[in-house]
Protein backbone atom coordinates (compact mmCIF):
# COMPACT_ATOMS: atom_id res chain seq x y z
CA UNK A 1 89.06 36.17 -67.79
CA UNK A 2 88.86 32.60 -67.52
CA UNK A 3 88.17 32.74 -63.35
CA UNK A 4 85.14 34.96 -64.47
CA UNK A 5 83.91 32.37 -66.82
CA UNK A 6 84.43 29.85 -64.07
CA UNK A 7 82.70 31.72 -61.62
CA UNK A 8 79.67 32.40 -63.54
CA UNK A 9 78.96 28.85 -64.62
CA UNK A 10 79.09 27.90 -60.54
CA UNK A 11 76.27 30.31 -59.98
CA UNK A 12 74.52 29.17 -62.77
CA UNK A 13 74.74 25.71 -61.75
CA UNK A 14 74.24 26.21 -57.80
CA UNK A 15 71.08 28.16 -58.74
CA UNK A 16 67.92 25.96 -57.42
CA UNK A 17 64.28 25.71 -58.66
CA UNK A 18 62.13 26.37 -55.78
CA UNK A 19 58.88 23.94 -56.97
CA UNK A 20 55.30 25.29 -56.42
CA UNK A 21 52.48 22.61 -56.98
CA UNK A 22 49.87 24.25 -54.70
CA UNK A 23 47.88 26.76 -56.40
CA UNK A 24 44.97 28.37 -55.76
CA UNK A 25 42.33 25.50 -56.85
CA UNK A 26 44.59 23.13 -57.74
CA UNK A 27 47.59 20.96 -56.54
CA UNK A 28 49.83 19.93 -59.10
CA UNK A 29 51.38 17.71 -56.92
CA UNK A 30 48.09 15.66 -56.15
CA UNK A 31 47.31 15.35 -60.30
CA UNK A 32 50.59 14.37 -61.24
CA UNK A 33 50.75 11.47 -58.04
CA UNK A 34 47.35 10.81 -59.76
CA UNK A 35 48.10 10.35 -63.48
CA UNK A 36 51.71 8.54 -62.12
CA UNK A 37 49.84 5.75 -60.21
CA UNK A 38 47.11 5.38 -63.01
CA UNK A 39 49.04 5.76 -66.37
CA UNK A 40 52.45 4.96 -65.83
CA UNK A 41 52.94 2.40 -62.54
CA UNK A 42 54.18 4.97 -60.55
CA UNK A 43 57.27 4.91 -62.34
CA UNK A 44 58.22 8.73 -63.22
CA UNK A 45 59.91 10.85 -60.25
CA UNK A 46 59.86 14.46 -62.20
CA UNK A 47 59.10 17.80 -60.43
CA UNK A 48 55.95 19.90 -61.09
CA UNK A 49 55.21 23.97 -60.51
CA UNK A 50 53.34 26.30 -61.89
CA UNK A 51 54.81 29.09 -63.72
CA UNK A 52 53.89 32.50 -65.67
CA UNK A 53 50.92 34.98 -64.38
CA UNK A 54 47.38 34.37 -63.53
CA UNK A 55 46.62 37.69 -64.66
CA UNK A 56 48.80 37.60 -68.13
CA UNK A 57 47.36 39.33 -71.56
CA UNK A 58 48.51 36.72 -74.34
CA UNK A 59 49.11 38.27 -77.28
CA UNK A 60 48.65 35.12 -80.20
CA UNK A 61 49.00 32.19 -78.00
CA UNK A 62 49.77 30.85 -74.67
CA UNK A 63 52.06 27.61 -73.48
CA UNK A 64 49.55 25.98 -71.26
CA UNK A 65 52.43 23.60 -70.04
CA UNK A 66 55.63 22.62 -70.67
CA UNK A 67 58.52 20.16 -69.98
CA UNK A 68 62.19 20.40 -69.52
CA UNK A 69 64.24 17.30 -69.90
CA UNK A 70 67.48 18.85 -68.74
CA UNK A 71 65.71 19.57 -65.46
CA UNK A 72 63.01 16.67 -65.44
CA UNK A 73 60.56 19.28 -64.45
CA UNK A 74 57.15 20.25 -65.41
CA UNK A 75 55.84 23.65 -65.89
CA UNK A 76 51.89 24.34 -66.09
CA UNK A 77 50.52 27.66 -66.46
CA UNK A 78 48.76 29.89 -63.79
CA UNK A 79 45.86 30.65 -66.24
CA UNK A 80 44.69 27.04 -65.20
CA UNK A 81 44.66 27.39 -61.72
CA UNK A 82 40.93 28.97 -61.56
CA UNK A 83 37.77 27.34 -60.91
CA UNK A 84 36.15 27.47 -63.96
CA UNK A 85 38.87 25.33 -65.32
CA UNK A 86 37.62 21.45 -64.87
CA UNK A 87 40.19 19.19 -63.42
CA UNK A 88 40.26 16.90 -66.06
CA UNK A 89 42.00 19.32 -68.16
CA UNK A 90 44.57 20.47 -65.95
CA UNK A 91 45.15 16.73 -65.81
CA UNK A 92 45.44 16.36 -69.63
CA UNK A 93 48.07 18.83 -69.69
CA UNK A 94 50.03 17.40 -67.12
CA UNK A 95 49.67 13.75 -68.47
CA UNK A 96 50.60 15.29 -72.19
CA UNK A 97 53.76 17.29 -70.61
CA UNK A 98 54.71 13.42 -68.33
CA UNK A 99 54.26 12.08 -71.98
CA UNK A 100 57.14 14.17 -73.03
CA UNK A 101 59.58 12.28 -70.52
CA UNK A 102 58.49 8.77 -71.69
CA UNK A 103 58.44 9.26 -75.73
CA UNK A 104 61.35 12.28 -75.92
CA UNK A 105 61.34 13.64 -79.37
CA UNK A 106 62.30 11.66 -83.04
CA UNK A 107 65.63 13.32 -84.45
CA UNK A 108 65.71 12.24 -88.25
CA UNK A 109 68.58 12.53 -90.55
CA UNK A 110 67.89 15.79 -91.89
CA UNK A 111 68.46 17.85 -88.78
CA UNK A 112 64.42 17.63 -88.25
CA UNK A 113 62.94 16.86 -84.87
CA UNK A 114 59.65 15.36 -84.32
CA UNK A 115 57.94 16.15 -80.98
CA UNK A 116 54.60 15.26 -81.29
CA UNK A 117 55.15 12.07 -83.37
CA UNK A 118 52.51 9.29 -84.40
CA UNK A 119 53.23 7.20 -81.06
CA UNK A 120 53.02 10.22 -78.62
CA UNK A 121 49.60 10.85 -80.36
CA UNK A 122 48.19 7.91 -80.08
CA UNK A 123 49.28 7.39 -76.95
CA UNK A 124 47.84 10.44 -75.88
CA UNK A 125 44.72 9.20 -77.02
CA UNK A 126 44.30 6.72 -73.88
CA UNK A 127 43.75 9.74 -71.87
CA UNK A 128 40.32 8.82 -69.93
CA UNK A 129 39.24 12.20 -70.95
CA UNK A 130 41.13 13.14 -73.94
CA UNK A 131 37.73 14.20 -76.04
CA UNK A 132 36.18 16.14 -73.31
CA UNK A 133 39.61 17.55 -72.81
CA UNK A 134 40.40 18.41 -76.30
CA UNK A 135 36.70 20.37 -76.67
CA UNK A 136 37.32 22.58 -73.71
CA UNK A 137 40.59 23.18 -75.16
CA UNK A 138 38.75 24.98 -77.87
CA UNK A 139 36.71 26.98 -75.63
CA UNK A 140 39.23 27.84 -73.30
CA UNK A 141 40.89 29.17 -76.19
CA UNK A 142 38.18 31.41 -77.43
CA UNK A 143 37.42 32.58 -73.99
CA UNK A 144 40.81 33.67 -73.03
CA UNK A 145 41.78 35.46 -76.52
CA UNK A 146 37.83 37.08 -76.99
CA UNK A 147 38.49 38.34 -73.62
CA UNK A 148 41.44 40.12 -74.24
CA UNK A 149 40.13 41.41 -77.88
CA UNK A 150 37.31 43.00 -76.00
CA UNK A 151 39.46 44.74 -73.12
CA UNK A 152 42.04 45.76 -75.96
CA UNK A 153 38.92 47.29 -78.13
CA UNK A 154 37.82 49.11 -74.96
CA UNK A 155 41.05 50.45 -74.18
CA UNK A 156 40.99 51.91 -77.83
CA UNK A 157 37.46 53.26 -77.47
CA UNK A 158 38.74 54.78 -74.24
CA UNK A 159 42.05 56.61 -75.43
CA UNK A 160 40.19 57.92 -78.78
CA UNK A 161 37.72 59.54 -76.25
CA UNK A 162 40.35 60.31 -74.51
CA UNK A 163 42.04 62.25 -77.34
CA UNK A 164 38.84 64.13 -78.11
């Protein structure tokens, strides 16, 4: 029992990340090379890939990017990789996930954890393009879930049609 429980924790460990920065309008690599030079001295070495499905249906809400301090990788999500996307968002949401690896999370004293806390915000903030950023955050959001409200009510109309 024991040389099972060995053996699976090998595999688990030996298992490698195979990083993808080039997409199909973007390079991660290139933004995060960028955003290292400009914002932090070219001090972070972390690795970057895209993850999840161009093509995906979120249901409530969608992790645009995240980081994984166990790995010191950054993931950003496929639905950014288009053109209509503007580069200087992409670049906000890799410069808010490098953030992450710079000002790690507040643990208080009753068990709560603070990711986003009042100096990640602010520092945040001295994004070149945080407000344009942040605004076509809010339309990116309505596009992508009014989308998929209007494909899901035509699916409806199309399977109570079908029923009659």
């Amino acid at each position: 029992m024991l040389k099972m429980f060995v053996r699976f924790f090998r595999k688990k460990r030996m298992k490698t990340l195979v990083l993808r920065p080039q997409g199909t309008h973007y390079n991660l690599k290139e933004i995060y090379h960028r955003i290292n030079a400009e914002y932090f001295d070219n001090s972070l070495d972390l690795g970057i890939t895209w993850q999840g499905n161009r093509n995906c249906r979120p249901r409530r809400s969608i992790r645009l990017g995240s980081y994984h301090p166990h790995k010191q990788m950054i993931k950003i999500h496929r639905i950014l990789d288009r053109p209509d996307v503007p580069d200087y968002f992409v670049a906000s949401i890799v410069y808010h996930e490098m953030l992450h690896h710079v000002l790690p999370p507040l643990h208080f004293v009753n068990r709560r954890r603070r990711v986003h806390h009042r100096a990640f915000l602010e520092k945040e903030k001295e994004f070149k393009e945080y407000q344009l950023a942040q605004e076509f955050g809010v339309l990116l959001k309505k596009q992508i879930f009014n989308t998929n409200k209007l494909v899901f009510n035509r699916r409806k109309e199309k399977i109570s049609t079908f029923k009659n």
